[in-house]
C-alpha atoms as a PDB file:
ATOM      1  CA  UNK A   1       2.566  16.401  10.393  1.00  0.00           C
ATOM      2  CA  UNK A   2      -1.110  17.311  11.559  1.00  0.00           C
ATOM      3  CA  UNK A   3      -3.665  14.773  12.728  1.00  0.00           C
ATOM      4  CA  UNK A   4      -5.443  14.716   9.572  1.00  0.00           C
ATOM      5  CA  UNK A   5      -2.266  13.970   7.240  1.00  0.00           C
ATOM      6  CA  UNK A   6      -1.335  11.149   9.391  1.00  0.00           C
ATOM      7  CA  UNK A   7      -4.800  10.003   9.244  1.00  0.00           C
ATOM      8  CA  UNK A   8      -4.841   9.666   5.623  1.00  0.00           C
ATOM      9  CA  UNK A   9      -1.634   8.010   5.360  1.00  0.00           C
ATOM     10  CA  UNK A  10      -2.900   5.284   7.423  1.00  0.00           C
ATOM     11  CA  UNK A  11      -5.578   4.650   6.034  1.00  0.00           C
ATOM     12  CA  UNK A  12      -3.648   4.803   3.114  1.00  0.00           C
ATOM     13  CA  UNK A  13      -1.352   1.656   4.567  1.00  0.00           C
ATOM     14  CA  UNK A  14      -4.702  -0.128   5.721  1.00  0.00           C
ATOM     15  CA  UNK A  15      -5.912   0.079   1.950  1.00  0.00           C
ATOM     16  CA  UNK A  16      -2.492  -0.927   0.720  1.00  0.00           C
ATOM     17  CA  UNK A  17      -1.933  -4.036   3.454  1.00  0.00           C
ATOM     18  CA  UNK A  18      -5.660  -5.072   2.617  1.00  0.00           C
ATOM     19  CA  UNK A  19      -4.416  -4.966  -1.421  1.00  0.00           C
ATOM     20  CA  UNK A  20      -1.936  -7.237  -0.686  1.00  0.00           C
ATOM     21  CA  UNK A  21      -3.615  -9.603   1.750  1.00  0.00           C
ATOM     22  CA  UNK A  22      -7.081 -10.123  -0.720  1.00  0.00           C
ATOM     23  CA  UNK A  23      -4.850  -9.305  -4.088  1.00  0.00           C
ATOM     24  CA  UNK A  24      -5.646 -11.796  -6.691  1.00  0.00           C
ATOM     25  CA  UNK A  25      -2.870 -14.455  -7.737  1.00  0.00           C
ATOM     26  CA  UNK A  26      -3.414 -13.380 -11.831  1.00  0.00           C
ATOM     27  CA  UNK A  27      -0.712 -13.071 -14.406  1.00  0.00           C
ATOM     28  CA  UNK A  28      -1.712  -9.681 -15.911  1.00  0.00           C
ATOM     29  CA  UNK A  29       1.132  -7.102 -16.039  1.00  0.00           C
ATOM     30  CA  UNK A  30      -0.953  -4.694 -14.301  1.00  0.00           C
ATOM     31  CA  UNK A  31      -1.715  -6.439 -11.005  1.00  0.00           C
ATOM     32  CA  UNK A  32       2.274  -6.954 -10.925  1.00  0.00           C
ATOM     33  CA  UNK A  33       2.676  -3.236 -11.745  1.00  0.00           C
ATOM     34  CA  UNK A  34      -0.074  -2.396  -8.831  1.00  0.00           C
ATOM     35  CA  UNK A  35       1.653  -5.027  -6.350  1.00  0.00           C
ATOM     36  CA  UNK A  36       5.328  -3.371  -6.638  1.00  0.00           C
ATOM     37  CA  UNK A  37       3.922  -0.492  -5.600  1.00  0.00           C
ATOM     38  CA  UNK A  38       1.884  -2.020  -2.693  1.00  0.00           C
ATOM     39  CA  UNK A  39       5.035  -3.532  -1.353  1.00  0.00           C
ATOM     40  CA  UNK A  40       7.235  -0.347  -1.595  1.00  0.00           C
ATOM     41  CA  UNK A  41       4.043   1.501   0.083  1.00  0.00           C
ATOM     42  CA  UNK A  42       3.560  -1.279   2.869  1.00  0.00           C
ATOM     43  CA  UNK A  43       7.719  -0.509   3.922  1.00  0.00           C
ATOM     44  CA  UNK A  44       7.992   3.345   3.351  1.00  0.00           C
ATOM     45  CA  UNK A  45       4.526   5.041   4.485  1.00  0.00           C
ATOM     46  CA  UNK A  46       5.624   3.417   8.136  1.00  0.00           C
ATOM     47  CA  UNK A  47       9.009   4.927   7.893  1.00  0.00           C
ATOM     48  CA  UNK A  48       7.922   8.212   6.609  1.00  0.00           C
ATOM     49  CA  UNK A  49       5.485   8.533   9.201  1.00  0.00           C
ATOM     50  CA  UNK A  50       8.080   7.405  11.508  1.00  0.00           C
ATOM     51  CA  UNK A  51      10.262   9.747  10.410  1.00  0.00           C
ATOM     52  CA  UNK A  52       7.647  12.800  10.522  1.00  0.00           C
ATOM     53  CA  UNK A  53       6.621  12.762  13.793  1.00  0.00           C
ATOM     54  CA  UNK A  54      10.029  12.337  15.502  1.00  0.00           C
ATOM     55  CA  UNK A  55      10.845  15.367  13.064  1.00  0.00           C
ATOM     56  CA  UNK A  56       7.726  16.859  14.533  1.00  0.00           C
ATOM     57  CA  UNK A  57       8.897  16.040  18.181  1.00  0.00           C
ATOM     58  CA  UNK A  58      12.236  16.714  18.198  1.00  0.00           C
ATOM     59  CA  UNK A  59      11.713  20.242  16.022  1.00  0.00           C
ATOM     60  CA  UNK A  60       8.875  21.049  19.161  1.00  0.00           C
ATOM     61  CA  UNK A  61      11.379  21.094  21.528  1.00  0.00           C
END
């Protein structure tokens, strides 16, 4: 993973945590649709980058 990729998936997760923290409480189908998505984002872009740089360490060596 280069510097600039990991970059942008942070800041992706920063967008996606800030969703979630400021999301409004509304009943509309799409907001639900949009919050799924944040949660499964919040758990797996830390894993994936997890994942990618001890893939990125370990494959260095």
């Amino acid at each position: 993973m280069d510097r600039s990729e990991l970059v942008q998936v942070l800041t992706l997760w920063f967008v996606v945590m800030t969703f979630i923290v400021t999301a409004p409480g509304a009943d509309n189908p799409i907001f639900s649709a949009i919050e799924i998505g944040s949660l499964l984002l919040m758990y797996l872009l830390p894993l994936w980058i997890v994942v990618e740089l001890t893939s990125d360490f370990v494959g260095g060596q």
